[in-house]
Protein backbone atom coordinates (compact mmCIF):
# COMPACT_ATOMS: atom_id res chain seq x y z
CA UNK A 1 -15.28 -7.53 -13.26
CA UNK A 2 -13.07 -8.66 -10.44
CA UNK A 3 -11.71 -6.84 -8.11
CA UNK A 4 -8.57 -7.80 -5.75
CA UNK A 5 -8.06 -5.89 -2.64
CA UNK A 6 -5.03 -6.99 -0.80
CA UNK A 7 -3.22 -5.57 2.81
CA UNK A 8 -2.53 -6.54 5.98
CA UNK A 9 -4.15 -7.05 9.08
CA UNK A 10 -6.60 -4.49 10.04
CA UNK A 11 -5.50 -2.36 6.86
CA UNK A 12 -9.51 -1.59 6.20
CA UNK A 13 -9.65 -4.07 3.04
CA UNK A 14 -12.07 -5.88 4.36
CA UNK A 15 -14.41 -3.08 5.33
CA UNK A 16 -13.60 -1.52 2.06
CA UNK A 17 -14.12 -4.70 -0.09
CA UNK A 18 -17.23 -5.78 1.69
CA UNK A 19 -18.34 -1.58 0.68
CA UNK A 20 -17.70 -2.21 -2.49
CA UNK A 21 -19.33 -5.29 -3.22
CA UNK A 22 -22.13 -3.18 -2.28
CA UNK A 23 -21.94 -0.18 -4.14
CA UNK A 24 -21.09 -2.38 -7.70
CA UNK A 25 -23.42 -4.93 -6.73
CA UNK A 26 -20.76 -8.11 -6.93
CA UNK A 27 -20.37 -11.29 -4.38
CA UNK A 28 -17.71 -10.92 -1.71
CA UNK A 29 -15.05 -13.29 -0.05
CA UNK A 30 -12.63 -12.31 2.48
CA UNK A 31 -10.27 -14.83 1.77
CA UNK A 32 -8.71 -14.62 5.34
CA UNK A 33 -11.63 -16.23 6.68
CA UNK A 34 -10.52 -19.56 4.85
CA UNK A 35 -7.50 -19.44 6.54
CA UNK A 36 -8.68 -18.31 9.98
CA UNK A 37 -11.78 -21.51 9.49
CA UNK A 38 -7.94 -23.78 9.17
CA UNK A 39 -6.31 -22.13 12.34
CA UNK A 40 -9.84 -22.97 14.18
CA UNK A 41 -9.40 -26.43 12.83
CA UNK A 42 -6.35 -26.89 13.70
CA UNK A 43 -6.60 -25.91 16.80
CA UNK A 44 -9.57 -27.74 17.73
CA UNK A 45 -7.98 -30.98 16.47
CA UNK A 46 -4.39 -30.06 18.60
CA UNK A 47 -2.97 -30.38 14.86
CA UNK A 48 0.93 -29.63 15.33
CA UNK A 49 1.03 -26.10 12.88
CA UNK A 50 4.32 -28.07 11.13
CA UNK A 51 2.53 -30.94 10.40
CA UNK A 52 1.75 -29.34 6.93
CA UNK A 53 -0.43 -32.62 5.87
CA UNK A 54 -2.69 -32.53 8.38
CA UNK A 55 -3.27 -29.09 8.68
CA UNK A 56 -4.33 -29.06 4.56
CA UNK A 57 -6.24 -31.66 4.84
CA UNK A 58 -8.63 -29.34 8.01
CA UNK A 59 -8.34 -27.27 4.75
CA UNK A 60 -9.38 -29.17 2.05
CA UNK A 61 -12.54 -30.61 5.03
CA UNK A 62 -13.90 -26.78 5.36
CA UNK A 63 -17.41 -26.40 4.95
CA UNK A 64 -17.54 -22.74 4.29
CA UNK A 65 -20.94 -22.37 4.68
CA UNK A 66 -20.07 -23.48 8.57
CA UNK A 67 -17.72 -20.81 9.49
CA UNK A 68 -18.02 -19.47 12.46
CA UNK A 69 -17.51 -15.92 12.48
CA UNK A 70 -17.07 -15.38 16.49
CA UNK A 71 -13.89 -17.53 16.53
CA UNK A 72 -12.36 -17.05 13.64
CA UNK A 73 -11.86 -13.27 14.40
CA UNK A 74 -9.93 -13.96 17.96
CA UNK A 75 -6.42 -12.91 18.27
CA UNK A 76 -5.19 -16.85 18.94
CA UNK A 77 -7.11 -18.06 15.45
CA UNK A 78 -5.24 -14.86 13.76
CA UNK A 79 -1.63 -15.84 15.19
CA UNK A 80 -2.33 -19.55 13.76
CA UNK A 81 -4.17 -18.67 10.32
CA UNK A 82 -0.62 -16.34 9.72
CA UNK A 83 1.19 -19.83 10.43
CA UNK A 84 -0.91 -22.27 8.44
CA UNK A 85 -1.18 -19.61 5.53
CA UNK A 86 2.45 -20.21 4.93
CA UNK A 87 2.38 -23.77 3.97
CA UNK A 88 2.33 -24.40 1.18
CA UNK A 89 -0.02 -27.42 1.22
CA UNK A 90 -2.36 -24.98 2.66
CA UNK A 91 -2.32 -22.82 0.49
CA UNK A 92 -2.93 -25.02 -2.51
CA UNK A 93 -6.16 -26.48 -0.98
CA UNK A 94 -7.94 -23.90 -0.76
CA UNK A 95 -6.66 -22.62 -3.94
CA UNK A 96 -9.34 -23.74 -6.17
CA UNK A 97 -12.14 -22.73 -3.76
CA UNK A 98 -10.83 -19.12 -4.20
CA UNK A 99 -10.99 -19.05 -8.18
CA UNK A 100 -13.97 -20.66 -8.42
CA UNK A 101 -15.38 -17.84 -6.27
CA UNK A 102 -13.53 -15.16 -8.88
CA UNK A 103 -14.70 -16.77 -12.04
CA UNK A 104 -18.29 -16.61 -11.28
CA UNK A 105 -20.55 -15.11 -13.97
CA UNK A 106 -20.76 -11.40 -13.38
CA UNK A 107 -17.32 -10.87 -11.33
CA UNK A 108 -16.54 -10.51 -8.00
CA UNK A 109 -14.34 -8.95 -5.47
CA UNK A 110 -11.65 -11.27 -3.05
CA UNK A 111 -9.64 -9.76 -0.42
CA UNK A 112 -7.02 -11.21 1.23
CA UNK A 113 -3.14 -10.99 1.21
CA UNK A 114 -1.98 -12.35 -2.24
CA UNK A 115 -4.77 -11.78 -4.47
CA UNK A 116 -3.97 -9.65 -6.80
CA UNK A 117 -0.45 -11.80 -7.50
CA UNK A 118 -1.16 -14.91 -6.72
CA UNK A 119 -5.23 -16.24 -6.76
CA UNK A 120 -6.52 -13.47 -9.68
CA UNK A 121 -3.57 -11.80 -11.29
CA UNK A 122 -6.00 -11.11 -14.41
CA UNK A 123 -7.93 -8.73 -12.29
CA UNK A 124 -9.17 -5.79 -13.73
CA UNK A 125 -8.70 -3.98 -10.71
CA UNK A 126 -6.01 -4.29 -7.90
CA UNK A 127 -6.39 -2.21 -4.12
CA UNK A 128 -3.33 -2.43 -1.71
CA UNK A 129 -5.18 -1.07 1.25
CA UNK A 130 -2.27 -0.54 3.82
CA UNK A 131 -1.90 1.20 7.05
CA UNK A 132 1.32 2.00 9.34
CA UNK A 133 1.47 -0.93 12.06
CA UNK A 134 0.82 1.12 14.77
CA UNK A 135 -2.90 2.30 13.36
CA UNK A 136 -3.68 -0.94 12.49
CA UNK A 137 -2.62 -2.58 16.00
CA UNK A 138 -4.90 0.18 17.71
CA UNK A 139 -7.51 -1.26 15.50
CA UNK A 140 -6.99 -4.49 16.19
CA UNK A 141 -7.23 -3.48 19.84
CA UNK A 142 -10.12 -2.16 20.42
CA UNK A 143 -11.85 -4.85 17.80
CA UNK A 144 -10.58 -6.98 20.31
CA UNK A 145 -11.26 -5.65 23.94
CA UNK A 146 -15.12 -4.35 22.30
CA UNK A 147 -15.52 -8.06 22.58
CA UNK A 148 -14.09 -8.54 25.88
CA UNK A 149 -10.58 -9.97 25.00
CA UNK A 150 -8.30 -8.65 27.54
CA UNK A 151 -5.84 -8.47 25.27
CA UNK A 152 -3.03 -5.24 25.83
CA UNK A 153 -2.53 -3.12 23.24
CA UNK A 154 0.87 -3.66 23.18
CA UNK A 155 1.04 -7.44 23.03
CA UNK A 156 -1.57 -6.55 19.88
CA UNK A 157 1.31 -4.42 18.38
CA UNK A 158 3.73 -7.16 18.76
CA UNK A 159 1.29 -9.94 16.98
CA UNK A 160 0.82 -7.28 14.36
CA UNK A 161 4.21 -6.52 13.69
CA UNK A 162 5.14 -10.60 13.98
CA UNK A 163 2.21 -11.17 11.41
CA UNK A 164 3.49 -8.89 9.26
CA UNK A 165 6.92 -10.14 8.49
CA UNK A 166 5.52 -14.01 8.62
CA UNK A 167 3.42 -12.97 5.62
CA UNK A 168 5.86 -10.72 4.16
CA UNK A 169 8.94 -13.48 4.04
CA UNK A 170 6.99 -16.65 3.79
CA UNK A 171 8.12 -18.53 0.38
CA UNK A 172 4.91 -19.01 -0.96
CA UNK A 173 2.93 -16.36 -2.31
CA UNK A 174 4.34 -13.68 0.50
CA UNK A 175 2.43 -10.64 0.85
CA UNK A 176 3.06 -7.58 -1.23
CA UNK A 177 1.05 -5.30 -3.58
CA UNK A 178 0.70 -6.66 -7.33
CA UNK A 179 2.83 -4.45 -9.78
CA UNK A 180 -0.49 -2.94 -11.43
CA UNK A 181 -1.99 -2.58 -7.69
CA UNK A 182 -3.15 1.12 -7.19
CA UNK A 183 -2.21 1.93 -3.29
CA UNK A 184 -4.18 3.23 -1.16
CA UNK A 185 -3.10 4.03 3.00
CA UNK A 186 -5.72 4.62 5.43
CA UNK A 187 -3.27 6.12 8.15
CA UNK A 188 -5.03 9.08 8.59
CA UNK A 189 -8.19 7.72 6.59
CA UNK A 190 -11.85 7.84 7.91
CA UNK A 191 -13.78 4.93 7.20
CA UNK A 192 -16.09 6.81 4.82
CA UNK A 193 -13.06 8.78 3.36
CA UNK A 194 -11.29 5.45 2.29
CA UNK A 195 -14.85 3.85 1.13
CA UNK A 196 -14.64 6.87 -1.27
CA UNK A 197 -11.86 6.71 -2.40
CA UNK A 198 -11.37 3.06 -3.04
CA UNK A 199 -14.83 3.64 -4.93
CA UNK A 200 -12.74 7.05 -7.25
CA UNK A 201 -9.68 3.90 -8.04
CA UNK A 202 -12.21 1.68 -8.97
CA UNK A 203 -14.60 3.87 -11.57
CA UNK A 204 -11.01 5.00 -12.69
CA UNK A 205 -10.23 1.90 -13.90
CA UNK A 206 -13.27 0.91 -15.43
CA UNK A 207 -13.24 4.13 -17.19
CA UNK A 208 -9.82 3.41 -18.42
């Protein structure tokens, strides 16, 4: 079974994919990480973002099992993984890494922005987890300033909103639910109420 959960930023899919993998017992990659690991490369080697070579070759030299999960998740290593995930050299290098995770022997469950149309369109279950920008960027926000990034909320609600549309128009593989994705907005969701019910659209479509 695989099972693509797509959204944007601070939608809930990752909480929500990470409580699934739990409750049906299957391996877990949050995709975004792959691209966040780039940004952090890039940034670390002063790679020019539109030099689309050398930032997919940081790609292609991630060790994922090196990933460091403090700086991948600050706001500058966001604003540059939205940039380097829309070339399309980038994209293609870590391709492979991502299907090789989905193919695995028993299933498994990606999120990320273009999985269920792009990485694992044969998935037998697709989650648009979405959220109105505003929710998300207070999310984001206090995410953020919990770790002591002094970051204003409304600066967060700009990134948000300039993340978006990157990912949204970018030519390759843009963001935007799969045709067969079930939709599911967490607006005025609890965490435990959109655990559940991402956990009802899942047994649904097993059972279907």
């Amino acid at each position: 079974m695989i099972i693509a959960v797509d959204g944007p930023l601070a939608s809930g899919k990752g909480t929500i994919a990470k409580a699934l993998a739990r409750h049906f017992g299957l391996p877990h990659l949050d995709t975004g990480s792959l691209y966040r690991a780039t940004a952090v490369a890039v940034i670390d080697a002063a790679i020019d973002p539109a030099d689309e070579a050398a930032a997919a070759a940081a790609a292609r030299a991630l060790d994922v099992t090196a990933i460091d999960e403090t700086r991948i998740r600050t706001a500058d290593a966001g604003a540059m993984a939205s940039r380097v995930a829309a070339l399309p050299a980038v994209r293609a290098a870590l391709y492979e890494l991502q299907r090789d995770f989905a193919e695995q022997a028993g299933g498994a469950i990606l999120d990320g922005r273009d999985i269920g149309t792009v990485i694992c369109p044969d998935a037998g279950v697709k989650l648009y987890v979405t959220a109105n920008a505003e929710t998300r960027a207070d999310r984001r926000w206090r995410e953020l300033t919990a770790k002591g990034d002094p970051i204003s909320y409304e600066t967060v609600l700009a990134q948000t909103r300039e993340r978006d549309a990157r990912d949204t128009e970018r030519a390759d593989a843009p963001m935007r639910p799969a045709d067969d994705a079930t939709l599911l907005d967490t607006s005025s969701l609890s965490i435990d109420a959109a655990i559940a019910a991402a956990i009802q659209i899942v047994e649904n479509a097993r059972k279907a």
